[in-house]
N, C-alpha and C. Protein backbone atom coordinates (compact mmCIF):
# COMPACT_ATOMS: atom_id res chain seq x y z
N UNK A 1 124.69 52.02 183.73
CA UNK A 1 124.09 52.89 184.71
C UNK A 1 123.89 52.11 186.01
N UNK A 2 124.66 52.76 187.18
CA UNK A 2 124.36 51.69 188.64
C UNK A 2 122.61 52.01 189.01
N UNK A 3 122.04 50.94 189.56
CA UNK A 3 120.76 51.63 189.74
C UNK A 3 120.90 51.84 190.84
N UNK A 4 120.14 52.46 191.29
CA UNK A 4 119.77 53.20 192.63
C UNK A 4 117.95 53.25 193.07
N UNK A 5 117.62 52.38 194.17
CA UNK A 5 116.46 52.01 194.79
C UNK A 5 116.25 52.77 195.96
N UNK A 6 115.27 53.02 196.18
CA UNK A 6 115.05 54.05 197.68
C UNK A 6 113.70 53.59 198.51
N UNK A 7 113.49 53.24 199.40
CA UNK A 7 112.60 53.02 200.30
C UNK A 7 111.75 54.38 200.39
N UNK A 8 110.33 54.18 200.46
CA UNK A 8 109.51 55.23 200.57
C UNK A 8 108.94 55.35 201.97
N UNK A 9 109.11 55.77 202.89
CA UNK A 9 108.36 55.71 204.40
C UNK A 9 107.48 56.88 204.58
N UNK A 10 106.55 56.56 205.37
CA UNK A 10 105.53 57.57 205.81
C UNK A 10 106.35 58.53 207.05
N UNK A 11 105.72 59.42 206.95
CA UNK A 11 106.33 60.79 208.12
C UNK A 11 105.84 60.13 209.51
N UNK A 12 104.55 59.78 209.16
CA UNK A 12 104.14 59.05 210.90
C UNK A 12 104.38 57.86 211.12
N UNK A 13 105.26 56.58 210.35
CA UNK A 13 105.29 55.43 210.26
C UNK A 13 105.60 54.87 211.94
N UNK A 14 105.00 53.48 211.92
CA UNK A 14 105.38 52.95 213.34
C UNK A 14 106.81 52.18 212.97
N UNK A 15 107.25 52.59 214.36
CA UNK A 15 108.77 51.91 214.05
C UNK A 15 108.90 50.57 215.56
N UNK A 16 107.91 50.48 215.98
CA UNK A 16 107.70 49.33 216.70
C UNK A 16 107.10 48.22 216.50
N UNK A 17 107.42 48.31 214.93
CA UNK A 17 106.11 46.84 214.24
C UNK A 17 107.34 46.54 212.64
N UNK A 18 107.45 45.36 212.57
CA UNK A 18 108.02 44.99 211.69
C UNK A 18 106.99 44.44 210.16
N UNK A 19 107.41 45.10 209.24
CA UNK A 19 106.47 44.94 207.96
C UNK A 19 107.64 44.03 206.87
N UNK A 20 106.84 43.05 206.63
CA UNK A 20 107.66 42.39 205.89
C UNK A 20 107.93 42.75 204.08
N UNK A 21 107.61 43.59 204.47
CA UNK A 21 107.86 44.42 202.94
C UNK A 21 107.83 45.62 203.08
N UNK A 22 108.28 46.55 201.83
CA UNK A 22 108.57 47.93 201.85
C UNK A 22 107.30 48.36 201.62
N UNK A 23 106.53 49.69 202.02
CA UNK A 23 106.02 50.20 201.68
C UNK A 23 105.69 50.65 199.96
N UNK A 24 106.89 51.49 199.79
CA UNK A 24 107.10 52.04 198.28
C UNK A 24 108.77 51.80 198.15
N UNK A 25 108.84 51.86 196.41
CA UNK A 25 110.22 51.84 196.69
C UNK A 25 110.47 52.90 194.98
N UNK A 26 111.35 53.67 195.30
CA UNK A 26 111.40 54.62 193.51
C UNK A 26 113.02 54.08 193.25
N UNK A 27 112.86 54.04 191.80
CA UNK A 27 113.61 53.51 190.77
C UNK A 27 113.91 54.71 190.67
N UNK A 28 115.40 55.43 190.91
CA UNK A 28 115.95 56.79 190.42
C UNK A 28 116.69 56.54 188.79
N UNK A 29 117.43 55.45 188.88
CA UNK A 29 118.63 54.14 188.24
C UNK A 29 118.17 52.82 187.75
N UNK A 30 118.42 52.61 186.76
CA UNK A 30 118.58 51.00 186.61
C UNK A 30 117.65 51.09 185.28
N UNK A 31 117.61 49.61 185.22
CA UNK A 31 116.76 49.00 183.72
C UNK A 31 115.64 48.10 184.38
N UNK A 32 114.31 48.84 184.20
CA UNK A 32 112.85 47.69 184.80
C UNK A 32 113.25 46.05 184.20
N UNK A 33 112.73 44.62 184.49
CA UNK A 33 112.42 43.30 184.19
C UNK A 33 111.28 43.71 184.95
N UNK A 34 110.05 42.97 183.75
CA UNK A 34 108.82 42.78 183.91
C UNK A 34 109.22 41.13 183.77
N UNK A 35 108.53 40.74 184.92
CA UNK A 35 108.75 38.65 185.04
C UNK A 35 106.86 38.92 184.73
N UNK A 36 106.67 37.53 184.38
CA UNK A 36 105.46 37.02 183.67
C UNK A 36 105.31 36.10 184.99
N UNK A 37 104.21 35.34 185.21
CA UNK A 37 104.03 34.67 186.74
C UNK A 37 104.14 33.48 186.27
N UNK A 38 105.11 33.46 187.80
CA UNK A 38 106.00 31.93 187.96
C UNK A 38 105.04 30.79 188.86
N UNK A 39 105.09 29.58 188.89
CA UNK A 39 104.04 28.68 189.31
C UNK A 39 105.16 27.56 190.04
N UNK A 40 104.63 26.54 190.59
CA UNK A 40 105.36 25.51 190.96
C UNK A 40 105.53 24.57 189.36
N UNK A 41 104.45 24.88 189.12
CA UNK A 41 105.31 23.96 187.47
C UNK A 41 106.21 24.87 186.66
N UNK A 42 106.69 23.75 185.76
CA UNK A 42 107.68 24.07 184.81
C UNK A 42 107.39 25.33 184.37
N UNK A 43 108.08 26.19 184.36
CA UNK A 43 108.13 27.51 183.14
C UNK A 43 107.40 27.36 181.70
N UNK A 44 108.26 26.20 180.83
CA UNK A 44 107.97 25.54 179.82
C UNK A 44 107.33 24.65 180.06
N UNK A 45 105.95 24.93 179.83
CA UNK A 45 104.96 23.67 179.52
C UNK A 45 104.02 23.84 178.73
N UNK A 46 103.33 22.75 178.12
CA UNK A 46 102.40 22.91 176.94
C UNK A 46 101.25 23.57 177.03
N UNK A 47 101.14 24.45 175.39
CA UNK A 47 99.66 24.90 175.64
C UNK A 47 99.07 24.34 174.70
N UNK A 48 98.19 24.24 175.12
CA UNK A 48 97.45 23.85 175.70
C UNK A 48 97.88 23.33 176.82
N UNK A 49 97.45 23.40 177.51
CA UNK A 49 97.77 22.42 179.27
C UNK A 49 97.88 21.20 179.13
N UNK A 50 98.44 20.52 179.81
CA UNK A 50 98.38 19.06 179.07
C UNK A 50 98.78 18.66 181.10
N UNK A 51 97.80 17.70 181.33
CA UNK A 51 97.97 17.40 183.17
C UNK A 51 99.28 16.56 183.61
N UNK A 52 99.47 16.17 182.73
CA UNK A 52 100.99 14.69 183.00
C UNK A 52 102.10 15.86 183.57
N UNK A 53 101.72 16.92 182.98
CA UNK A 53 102.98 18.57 183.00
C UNK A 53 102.79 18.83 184.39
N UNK A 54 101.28 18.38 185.03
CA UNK A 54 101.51 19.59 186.30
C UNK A 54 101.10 18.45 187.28
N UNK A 55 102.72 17.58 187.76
CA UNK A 55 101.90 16.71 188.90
C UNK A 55 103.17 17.35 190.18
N UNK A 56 102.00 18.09 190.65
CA UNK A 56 102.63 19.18 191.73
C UNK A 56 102.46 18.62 193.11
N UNK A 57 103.79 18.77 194.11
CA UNK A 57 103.23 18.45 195.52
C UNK A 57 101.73 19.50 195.97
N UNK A 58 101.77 18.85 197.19
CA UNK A 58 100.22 19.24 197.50
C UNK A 58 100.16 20.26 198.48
N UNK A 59 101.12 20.36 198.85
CA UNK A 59 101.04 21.64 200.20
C UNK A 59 101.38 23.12 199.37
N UNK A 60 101.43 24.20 200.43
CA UNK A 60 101.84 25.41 200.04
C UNK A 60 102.79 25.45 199.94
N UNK A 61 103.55 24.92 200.94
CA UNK A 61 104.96 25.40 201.41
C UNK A 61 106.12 24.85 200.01
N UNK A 62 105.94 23.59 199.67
CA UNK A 62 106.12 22.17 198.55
C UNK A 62 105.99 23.37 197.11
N UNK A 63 105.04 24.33 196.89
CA UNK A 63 104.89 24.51 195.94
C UNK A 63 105.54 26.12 195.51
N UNK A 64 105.56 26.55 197.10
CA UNK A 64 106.49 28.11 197.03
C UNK A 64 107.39 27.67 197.20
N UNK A 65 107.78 26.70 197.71
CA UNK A 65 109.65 26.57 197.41
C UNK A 65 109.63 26.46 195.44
N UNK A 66 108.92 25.70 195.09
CA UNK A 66 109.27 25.44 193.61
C UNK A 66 108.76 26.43 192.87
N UNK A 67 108.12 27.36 193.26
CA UNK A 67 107.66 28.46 192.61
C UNK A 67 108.92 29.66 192.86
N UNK A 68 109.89 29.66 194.26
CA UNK A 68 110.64 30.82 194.46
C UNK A 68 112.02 30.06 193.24
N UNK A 69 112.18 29.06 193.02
CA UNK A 69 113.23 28.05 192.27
C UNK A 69 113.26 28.90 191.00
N UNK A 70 111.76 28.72 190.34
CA UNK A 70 111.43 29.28 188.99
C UNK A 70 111.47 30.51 188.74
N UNK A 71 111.10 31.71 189.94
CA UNK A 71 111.21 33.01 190.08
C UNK A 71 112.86 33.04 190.34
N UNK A 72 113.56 32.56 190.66
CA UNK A 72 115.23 32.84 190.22
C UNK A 72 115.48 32.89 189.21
N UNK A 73 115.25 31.61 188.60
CA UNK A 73 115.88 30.83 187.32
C UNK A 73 115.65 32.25 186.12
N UNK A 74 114.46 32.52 186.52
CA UNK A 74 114.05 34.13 185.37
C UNK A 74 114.81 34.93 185.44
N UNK A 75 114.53 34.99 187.41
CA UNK A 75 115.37 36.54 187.41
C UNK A 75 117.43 36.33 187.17
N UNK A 76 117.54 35.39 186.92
CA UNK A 76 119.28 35.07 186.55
C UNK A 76 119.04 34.69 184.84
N UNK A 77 117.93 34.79 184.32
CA UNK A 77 118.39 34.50 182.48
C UNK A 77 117.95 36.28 182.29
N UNK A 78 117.57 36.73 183.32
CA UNK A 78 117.28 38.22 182.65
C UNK A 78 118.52 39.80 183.32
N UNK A 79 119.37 38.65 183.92
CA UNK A 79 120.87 39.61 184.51
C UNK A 79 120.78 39.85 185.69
N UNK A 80 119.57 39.14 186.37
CA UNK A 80 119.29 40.05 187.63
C UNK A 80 119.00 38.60 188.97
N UNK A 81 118.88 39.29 189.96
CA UNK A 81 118.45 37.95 191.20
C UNK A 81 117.59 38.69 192.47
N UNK A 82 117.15 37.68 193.18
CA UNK A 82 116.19 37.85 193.88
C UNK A 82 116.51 39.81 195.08
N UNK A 83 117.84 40.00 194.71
CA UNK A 83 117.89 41.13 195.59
C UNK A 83 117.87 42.16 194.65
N UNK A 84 117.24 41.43 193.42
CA UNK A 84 116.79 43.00 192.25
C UNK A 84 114.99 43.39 192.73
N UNK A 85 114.46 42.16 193.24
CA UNK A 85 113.12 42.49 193.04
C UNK A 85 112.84 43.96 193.84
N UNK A 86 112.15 44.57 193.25
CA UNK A 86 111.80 45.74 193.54
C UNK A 86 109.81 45.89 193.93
N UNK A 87 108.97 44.68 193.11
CA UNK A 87 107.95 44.54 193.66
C UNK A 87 107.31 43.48 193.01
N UNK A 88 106.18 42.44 194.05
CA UNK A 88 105.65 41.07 193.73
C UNK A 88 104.24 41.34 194.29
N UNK A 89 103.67 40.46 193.11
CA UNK A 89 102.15 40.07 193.40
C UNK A 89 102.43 38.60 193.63
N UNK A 90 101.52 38.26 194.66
CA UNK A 90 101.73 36.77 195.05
C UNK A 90 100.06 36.76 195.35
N UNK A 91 99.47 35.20 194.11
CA UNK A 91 98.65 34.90 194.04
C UNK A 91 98.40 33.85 194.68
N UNK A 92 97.08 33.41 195.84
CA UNK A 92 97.14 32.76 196.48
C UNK A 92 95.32 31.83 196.12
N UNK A 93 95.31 30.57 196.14
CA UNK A 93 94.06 30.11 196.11
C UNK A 93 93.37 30.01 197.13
N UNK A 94 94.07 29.94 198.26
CA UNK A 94 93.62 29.77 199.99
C UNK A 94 94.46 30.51 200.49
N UNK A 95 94.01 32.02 200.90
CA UNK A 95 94.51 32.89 201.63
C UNK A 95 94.88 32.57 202.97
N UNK A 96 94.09 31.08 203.85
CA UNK A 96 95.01 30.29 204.82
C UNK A 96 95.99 29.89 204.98
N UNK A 97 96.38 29.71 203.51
CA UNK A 97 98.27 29.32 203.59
C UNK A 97 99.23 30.43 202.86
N UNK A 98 98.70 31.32 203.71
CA UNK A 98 99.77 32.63 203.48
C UNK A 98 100.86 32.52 204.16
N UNK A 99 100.75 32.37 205.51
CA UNK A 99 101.42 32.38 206.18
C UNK A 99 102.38 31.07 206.01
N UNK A 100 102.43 30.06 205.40
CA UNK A 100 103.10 29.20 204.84
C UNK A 100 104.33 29.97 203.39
N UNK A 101 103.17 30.64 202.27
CA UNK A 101 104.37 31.08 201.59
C UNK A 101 104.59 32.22 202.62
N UNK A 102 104.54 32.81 203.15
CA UNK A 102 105.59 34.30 203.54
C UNK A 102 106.70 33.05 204.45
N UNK A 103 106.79 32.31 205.07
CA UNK A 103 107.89 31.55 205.69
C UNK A 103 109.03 30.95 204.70
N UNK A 104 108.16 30.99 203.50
CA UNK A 104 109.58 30.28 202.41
C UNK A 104 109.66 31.65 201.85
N UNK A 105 108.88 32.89 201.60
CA UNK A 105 108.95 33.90 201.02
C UNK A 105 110.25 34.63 201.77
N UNK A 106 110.25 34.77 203.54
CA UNK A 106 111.30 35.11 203.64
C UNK A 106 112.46 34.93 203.96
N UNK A 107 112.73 33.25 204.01
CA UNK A 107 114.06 32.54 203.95
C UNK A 107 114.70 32.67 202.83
N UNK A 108 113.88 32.57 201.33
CA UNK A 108 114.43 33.45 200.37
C UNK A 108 114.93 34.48 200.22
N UNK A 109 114.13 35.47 200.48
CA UNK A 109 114.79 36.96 200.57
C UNK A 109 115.41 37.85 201.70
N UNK A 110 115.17 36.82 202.70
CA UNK A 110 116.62 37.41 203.84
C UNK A 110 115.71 38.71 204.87
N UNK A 111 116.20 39.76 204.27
CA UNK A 111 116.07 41.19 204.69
C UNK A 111 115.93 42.08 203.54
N UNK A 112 115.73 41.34 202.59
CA UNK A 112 115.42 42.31 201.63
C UNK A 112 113.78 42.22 201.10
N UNK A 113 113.45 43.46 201.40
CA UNK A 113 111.55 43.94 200.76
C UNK A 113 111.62 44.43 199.93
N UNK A 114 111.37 43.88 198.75
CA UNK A 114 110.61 44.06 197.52
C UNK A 114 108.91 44.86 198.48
N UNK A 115 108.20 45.42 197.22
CA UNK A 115 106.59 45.95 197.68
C UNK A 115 105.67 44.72 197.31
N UNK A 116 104.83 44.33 197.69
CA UNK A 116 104.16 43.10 197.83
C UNK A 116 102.83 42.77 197.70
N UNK A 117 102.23 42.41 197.07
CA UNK A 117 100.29 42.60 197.39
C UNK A 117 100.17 41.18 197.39
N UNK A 118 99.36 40.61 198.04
CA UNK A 118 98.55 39.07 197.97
C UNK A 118 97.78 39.14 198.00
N UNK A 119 97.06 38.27 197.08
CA UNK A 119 95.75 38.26 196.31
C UNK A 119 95.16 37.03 196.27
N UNK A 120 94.07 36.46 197.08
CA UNK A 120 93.14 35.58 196.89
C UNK A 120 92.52 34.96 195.77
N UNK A 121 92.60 34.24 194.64
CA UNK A 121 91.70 33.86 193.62
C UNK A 121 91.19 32.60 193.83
N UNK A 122 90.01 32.27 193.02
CA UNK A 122 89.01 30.94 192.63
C UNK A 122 90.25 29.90 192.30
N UNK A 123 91.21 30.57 191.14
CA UNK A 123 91.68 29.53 190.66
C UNK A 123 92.66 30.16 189.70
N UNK A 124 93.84 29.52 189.69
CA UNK A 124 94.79 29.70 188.79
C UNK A 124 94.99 29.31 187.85
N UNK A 125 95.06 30.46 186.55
CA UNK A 125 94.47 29.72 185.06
C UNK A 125 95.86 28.79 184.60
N UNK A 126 96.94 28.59 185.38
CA UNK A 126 97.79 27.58 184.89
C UNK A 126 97.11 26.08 184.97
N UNK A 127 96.92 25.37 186.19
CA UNK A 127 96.54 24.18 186.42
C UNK A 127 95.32 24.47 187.39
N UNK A 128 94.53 23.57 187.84
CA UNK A 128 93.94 23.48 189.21
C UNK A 128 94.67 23.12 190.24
N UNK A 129 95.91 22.34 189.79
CA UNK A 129 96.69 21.98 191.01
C UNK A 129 97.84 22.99 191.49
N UNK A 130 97.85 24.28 190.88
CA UNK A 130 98.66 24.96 191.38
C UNK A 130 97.96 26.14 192.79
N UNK A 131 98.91 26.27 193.14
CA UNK A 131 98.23 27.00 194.79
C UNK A 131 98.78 28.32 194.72
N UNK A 132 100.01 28.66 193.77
CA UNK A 132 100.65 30.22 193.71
C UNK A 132 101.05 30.37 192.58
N UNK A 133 100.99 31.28 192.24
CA UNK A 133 101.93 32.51 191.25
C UNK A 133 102.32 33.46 191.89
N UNK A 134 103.65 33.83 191.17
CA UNK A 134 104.05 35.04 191.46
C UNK A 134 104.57 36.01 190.84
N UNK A 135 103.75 36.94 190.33
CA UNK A 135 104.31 37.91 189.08
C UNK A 135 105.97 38.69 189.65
N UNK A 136 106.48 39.43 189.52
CA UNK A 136 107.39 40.18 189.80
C UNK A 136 108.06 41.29 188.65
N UNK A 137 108.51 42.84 189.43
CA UNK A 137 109.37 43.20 188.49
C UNK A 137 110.82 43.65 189.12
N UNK A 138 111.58 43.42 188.46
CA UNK A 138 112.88 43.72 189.06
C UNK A 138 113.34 44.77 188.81
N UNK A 139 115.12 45.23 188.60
CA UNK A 139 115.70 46.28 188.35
C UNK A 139 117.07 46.04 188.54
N UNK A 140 117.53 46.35 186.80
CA UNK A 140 118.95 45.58 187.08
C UNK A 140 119.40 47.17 186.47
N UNK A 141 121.21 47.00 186.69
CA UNK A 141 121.77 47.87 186.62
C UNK A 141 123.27 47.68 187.02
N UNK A 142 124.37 47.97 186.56
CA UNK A 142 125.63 48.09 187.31
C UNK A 142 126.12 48.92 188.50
N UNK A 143 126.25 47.23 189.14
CA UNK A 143 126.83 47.41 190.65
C UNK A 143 128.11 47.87 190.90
């Protein structure tokens, strides 16, 4: 089944302001991937947590590049790639370095908007040293 994605726009939308993501987007086509949230560490690592696992650079930018790495690597063992995403939660510990991941967020994805929410937390139950997650679901289908 080819899928088929559609942008949802408002009747009064401004068209003199650029939004770096889609509003809505409907799945007419295709097969959902639910991704589980990706981190700058390994995919595979111990649970219990074990710290030797998570010796992460220290910036934002250092850790959304290695977090968008791991959000591929999924979305290509599950048939699909970053121009399947259809919508992302991106978890942030310091909502100050947003603007850090959206700069690697959209050298990654070009021109393509997935729907998007960012979300502020205390702390990310992977490590303390991690600064993002990013859940995602995609939508694969024959092209």
């Amino acid at each position: 089944m080819a899928k088929e994605i559609a942008i949802v726009h408002h009747a009064d939308r401004r068209t003199d302001v650029m939004m770096p993501y889609a509003p809505g987007l409907i799945v007419r086509r295709g097969h959902l991937v639910f991704l589980s949230g990706v981190t700058a560490a390994a995919v595979y690592h111990s649970h219990p947590h074990r710290d030797e696992e998570f010796d992460l650079p220290g910036t934002m930018r250092e850790q959304a590049e290695l977090a968008m790495v791991n959000l591929e690597k999924t979305l290509e063992a599950a048939g699909c790639g970053l121009r399947d995403l259809v919508a992302a939660t991106r978890y942030l510990t310091d909502v100050n370095e947003q603007d850090d991941l959206n700069r690697v967020w959209a050298r990654w994805l070009g021109d393509h908007l997935p729907t998007t929410t960012t979300v502020e937390v205390s702390r990310l139950a992977t490590h303390p040293r991690c600064k993002v997650e990013i859940t995602a679901i995609a939508v694969t289908g024959d092209d």
